[in-house]
C-alpha atoms as a PDB file:
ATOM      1  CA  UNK A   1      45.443  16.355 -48.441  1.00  0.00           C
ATOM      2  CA  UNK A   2      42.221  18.519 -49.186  1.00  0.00           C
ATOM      3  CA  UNK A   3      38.684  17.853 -48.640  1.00  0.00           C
ATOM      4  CA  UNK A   4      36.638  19.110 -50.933  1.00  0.00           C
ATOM      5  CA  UNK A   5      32.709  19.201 -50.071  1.00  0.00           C
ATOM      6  CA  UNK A   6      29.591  19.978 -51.653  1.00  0.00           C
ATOM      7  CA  UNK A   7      26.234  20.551 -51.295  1.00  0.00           C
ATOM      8  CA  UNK A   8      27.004  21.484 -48.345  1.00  0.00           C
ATOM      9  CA  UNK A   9      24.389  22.643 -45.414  1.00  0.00           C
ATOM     10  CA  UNK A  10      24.598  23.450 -42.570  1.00  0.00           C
ATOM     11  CA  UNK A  11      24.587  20.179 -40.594  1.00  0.00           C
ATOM     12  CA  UNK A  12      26.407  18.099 -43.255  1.00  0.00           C
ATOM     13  CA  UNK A  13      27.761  18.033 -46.978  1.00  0.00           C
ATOM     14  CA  UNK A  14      25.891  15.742 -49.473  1.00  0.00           C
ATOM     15  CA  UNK A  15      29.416  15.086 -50.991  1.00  0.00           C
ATOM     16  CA  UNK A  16      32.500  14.854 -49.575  1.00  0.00           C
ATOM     17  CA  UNK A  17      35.834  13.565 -51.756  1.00  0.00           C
ATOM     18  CA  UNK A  18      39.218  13.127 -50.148  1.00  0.00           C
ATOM     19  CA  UNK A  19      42.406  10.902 -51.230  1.00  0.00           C
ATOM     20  CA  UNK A  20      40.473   9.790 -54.285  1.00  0.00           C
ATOM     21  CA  UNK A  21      37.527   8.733 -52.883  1.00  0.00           C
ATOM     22  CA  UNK A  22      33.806   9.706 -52.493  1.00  0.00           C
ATOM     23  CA  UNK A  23      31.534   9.841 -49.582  1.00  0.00           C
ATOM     24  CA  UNK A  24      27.701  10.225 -49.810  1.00  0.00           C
ATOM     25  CA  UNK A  25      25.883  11.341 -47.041  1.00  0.00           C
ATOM     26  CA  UNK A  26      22.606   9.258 -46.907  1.00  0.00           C
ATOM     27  CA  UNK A  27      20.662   9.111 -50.254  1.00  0.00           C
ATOM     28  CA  UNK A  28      16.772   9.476 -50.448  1.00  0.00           C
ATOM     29  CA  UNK A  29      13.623   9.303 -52.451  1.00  0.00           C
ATOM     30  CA  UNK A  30      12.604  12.592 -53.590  1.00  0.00           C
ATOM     31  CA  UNK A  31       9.169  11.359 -53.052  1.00  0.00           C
ATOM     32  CA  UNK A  32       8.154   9.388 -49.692  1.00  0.00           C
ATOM     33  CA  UNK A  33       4.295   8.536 -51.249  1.00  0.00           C
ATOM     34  CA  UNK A  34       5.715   5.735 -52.578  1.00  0.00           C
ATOM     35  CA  UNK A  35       5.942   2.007 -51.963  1.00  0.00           C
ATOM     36  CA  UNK A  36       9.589   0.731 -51.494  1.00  0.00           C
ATOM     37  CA  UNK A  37      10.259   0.083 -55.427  1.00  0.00           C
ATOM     38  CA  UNK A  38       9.375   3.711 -56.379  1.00  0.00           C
ATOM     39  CA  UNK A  39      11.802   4.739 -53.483  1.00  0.00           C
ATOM     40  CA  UNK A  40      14.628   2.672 -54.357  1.00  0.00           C
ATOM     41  CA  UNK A  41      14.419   3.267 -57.822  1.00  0.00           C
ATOM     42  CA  UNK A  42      15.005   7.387 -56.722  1.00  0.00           C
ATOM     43  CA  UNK A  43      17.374   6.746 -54.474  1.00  0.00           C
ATOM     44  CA  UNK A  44      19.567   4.930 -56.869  1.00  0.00           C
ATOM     45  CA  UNK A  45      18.658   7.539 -59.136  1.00  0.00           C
ATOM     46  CA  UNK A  46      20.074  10.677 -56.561  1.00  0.00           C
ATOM     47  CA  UNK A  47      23.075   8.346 -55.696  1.00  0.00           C
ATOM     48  CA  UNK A  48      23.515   8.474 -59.668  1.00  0.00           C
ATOM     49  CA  UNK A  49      23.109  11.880 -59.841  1.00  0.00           C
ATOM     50  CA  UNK A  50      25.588  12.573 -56.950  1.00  0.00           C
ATOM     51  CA  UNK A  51      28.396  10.183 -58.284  1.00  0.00           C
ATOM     52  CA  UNK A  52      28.027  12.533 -61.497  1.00  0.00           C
ATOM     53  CA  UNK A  53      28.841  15.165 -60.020  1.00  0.00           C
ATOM     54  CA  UNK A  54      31.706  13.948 -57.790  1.00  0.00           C
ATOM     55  CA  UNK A  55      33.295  12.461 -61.091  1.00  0.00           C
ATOM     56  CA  UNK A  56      32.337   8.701 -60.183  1.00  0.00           C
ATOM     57  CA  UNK A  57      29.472   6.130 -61.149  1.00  0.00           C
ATOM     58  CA  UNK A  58      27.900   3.399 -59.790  1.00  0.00           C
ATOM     59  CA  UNK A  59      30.827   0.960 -61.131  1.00  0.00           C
ATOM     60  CA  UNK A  60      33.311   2.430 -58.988  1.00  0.00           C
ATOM     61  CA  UNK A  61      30.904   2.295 -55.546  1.00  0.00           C
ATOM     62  CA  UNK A  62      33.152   0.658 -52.991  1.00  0.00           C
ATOM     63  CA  UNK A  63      30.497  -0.172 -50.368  1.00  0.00           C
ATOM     64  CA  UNK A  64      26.743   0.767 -49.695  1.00  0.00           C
ATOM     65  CA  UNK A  65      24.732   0.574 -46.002  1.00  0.00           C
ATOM     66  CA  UNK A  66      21.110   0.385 -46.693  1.00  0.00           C
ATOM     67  CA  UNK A  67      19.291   1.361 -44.028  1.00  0.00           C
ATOM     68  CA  UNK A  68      15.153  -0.242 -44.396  1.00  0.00           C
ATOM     69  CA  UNK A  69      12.269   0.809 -42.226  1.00  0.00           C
ATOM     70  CA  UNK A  70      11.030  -2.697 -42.525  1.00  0.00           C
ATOM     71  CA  UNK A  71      13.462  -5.440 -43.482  1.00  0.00           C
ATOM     72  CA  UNK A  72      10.391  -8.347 -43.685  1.00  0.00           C
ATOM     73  CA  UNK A  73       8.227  -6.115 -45.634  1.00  0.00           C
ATOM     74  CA  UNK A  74      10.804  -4.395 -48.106  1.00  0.00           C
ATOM     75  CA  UNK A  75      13.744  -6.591 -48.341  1.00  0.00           C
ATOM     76  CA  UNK A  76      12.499  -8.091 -51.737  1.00  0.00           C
ATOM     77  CA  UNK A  77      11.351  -4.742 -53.151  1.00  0.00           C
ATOM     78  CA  UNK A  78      14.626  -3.236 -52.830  1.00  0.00           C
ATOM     79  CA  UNK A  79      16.426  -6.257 -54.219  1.00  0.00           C
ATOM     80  CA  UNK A  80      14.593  -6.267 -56.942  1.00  0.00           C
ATOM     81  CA  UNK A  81      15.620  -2.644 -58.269  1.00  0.00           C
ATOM     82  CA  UNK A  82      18.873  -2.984 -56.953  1.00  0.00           C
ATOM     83  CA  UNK A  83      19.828  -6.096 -58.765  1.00  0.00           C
ATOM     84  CA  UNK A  84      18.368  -4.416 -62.212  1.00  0.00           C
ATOM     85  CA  UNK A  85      20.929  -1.453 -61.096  1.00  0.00           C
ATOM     86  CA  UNK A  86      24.063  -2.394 -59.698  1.00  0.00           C
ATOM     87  CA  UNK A  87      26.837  -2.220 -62.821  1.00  0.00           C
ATOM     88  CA  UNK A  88      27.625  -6.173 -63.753  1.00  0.00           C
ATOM     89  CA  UNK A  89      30.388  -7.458 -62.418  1.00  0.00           C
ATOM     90  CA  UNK A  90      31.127  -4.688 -60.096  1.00  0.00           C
ATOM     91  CA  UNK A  91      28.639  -5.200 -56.863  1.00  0.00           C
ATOM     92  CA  UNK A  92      29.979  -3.095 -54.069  1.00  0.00           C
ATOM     93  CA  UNK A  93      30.417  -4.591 -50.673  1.00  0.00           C
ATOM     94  CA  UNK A  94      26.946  -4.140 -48.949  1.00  0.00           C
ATOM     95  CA  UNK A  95      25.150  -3.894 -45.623  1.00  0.00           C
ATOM     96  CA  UNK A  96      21.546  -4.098 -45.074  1.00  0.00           C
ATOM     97  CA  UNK A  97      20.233  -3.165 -41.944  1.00  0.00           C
ATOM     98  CA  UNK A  98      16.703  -2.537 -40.632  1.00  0.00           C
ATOM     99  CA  UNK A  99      16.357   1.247 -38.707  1.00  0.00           C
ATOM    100  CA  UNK A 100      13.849   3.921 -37.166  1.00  0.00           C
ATOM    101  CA  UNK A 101      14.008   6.343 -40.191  1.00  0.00           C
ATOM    102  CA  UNK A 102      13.717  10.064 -38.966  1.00  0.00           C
ATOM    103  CA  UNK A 103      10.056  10.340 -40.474  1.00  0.00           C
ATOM    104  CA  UNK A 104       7.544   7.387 -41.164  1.00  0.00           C
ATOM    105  CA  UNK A 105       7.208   8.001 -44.376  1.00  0.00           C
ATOM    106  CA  UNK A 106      11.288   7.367 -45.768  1.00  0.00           C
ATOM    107  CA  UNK A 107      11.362   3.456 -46.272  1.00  0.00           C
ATOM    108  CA  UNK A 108      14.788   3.328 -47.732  1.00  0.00           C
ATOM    109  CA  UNK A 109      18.099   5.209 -47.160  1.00  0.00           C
ATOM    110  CA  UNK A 110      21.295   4.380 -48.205  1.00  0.00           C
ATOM    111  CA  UNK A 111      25.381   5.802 -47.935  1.00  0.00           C
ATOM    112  CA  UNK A 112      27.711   4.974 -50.200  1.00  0.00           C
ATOM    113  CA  UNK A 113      31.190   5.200 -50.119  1.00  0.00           C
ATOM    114  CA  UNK A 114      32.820   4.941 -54.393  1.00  0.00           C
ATOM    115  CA  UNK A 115      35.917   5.571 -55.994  1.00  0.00           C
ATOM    116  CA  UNK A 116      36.912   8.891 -57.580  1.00  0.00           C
END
Protein backbone atom coordinates (compact mmCIF):
# COMPACT_ATOMS: atom_id res chain seq x y z
CA UNK A 1 0.00 0.00 0.00
CA UNK A 2 1.10 3.72 -0.74
CA UNK A 3 2.13 6.42 1.48
CA UNK A 4 1.21 9.47 0.52
CA UNK A 5 2.94 12.60 2.36
CA UNK A 6 2.68 16.17 2.49
CA UNK A 7 4.05 19.13 3.51
CA UNK A 8 6.82 17.57 3.35
CA UNK A 9 10.50 19.04 4.39
CA UNK A 10 13.26 17.97 4.53
CA UNK A 11 13.51 16.29 7.96
CA UNK A 12 9.85 15.15 8.11
CA UNK A 13 6.29 15.40 6.41
CA UNK A 14 3.57 17.37 8.33
CA UNK A 15 1.11 14.68 6.93
CA UNK A 16 1.49 11.36 6.30
CA UNK A 17 -1.78 8.93 5.31
CA UNK A 18 -1.40 5.21 4.79
CA UNK A 19 -4.09 2.22 5.01
CA UNK A 20 -6.76 4.79 5.77
CA UNK A 21 -5.30 6.53 8.35
CA UNK A 22 -3.64 9.91 9.20
CA UNK A 23 -0.51 10.80 10.96
CA UNK A 24 0.39 14.36 12.16
CA UNK A 25 3.71 15.18 12.86
CA UNK A 26 3.69 17.42 16.04
CA UNK A 27 1.21 20.39 15.90
CA UNK A 28 2.15 23.98 17.14
CA UNK A 29 1.10 27.47 17.96
CA UNK A 30 1.83 29.73 15.22
CA UNK A 31 2.58 32.19 17.87
CA UNK A 32 4.84 31.21 21.05
CA UNK A 33 4.06 34.96 22.88
CA UNK A 34 1.32 33.45 24.25
CA UNK A 35 0.14 31.96 27.52
CA UNK A 36 -0.91 28.22 27.24
CA UNK A 37 -4.75 28.99 26.24
CA UNK A 38 -3.74 31.15 23.22
CA UNK A 39 -1.37 28.18 22.27
CA UNK A 40 -3.73 25.47 22.57
CA UNK A 41 -6.40 27.17 21.03
CA UNK A 42 -3.77 27.39 17.64
CA UNK A 43 -2.69 24.25 17.92
CA UNK A 44 -6.09 22.76 17.78
CA UNK A 45 -6.66 25.17 15.21
CA UNK A 46 -3.39 23.81 12.78
CA UNK A 47 -4.41 20.18 13.79
CA UNK A 48 -7.88 21.39 12.22
CA UNK A 49 -6.42 22.77 9.44
CA UNK A 50 -4.22 19.66 8.75
CA UNK A 51 -7.11 17.05 9.18
CA UNK A 52 -8.75 19.29 6.30
CA UNK A 53 -6.50 18.74 4.20
CA UNK A 54 -5.81 15.02 4.76
CA UNK A 55 -9.70 14.49 4.30
CA UNK A 56 -10.36 13.92 8.19
CA UNK A 57 -11.64 16.09 11.26
CA UNK A 58 -11.30 16.16 14.67
CA UNK A 59 -14.25 13.44 15.10
CA UNK A 60 -12.35 10.84 13.50
CA UNK A 61 -8.86 11.56 15.73
CA UNK A 62 -7.93 8.13 17.00
CA UNK A 63 -5.39 9.20 19.66
CA UNK A 64 -3.49 12.49 20.64
CA UNK A 65 0.10 12.76 22.83
CA UNK A 66 0.29 16.15 24.28
CA UNK A 67 3.47 16.98 25.06
CA UNK A 68 3.44 20.29 28.03
CA UNK A 69 6.47 22.27 29.03
CA UNK A 70 4.96 22.49 32.43
CA UNK A 71 2.32 19.96 33.45
CA UNK A 72 1.60 21.91 37.13
CA UNK A 73 1.43 25.20 35.51
CA UNK A 74 -0.56 24.39 32.18
CA UNK A 75 -2.45 21.29 32.75
CA UNK A 76 -5.74 23.28 33.45
CA UNK A 77 -5.19 25.78 30.62
CA UNK A 78 -5.04 23.21 28.08
CA UNK A 79 -8.02 21.33 29.46
CA UNK A 80 -9.93 23.99 29.35
CA UNK A 81 -9.71 24.63 25.42
CA UNK A 82 -9.51 21.17 24.77
CA UNK A 83 -12.69 20.17 26.44
CA UNK A 84 -14.56 23.27 24.51
CA UNK A 85 -12.90 21.42 21.28
CA UNK A 86 -12.87 17.86 21.23
CA UNK A 87 -16.16 16.70 18.92
CA UNK A 88 -18.91 15.26 21.65
CA UNK A 89 -19.00 11.96 22.03
CA UNK A 90 -15.94 11.18 20.11
CA UNK A 91 -12.78 11.95 22.62
CA UNK A 92 -9.76 10.28 21.17
CA UNK A 93 -7.60 8.15 23.35
CA UNK A 94 -5.08 10.64 24.97
CA UNK A 95 -1.66 10.99 26.58
CA UNK A 96 -0.41 13.87 28.43
CA UNK A 97 3.02 14.06 29.19
CA UNK A 98 5.29 16.82 30.55
CA UNK A 99 8.72 17.43 28.09
CA UNK A 100 11.84 19.78 27.36
CA UNK A 101 10.27 21.51 24.26
CA UNK A 102 13.05 22.33 21.61
CA UNK A 103 12.76 26.21 22.41
CA UNK A 104 11.46 27.85 25.75
CA UNK A 105 9.04 29.57 24.33
CA UNK A 106 6.57 26.36 22.73
CA UNK A 107 4.38 25.39 25.86
CA UNK A 108 2.24 22.92 24.07
CA UNK A 109 2.76 20.33 21.28
CA UNK A 110 0.72 17.70 20.32
CA UNK A 111 0.60 14.42 17.49
CA UNK A 112 -2.29 13.02 16.50
CA UNK A 113 -2.96 10.01 14.88
CA UNK A 114 -7.15 10.18 13.05
CA UNK A 115 -9.00 8.27 10.71
CA UNK A 116 -9.14 8.95 6.96
Amino acid sequence: MSVQRLRTETRYSEINIHNGTVYLAGQLADDYSGDIVQQTRETLANIDAMLAEAGSDKSRILSVTIYLKDMARDYAGLNQVWDAWVAPGAAPGRACVEAAMYTPEVLVEMMVVAAV
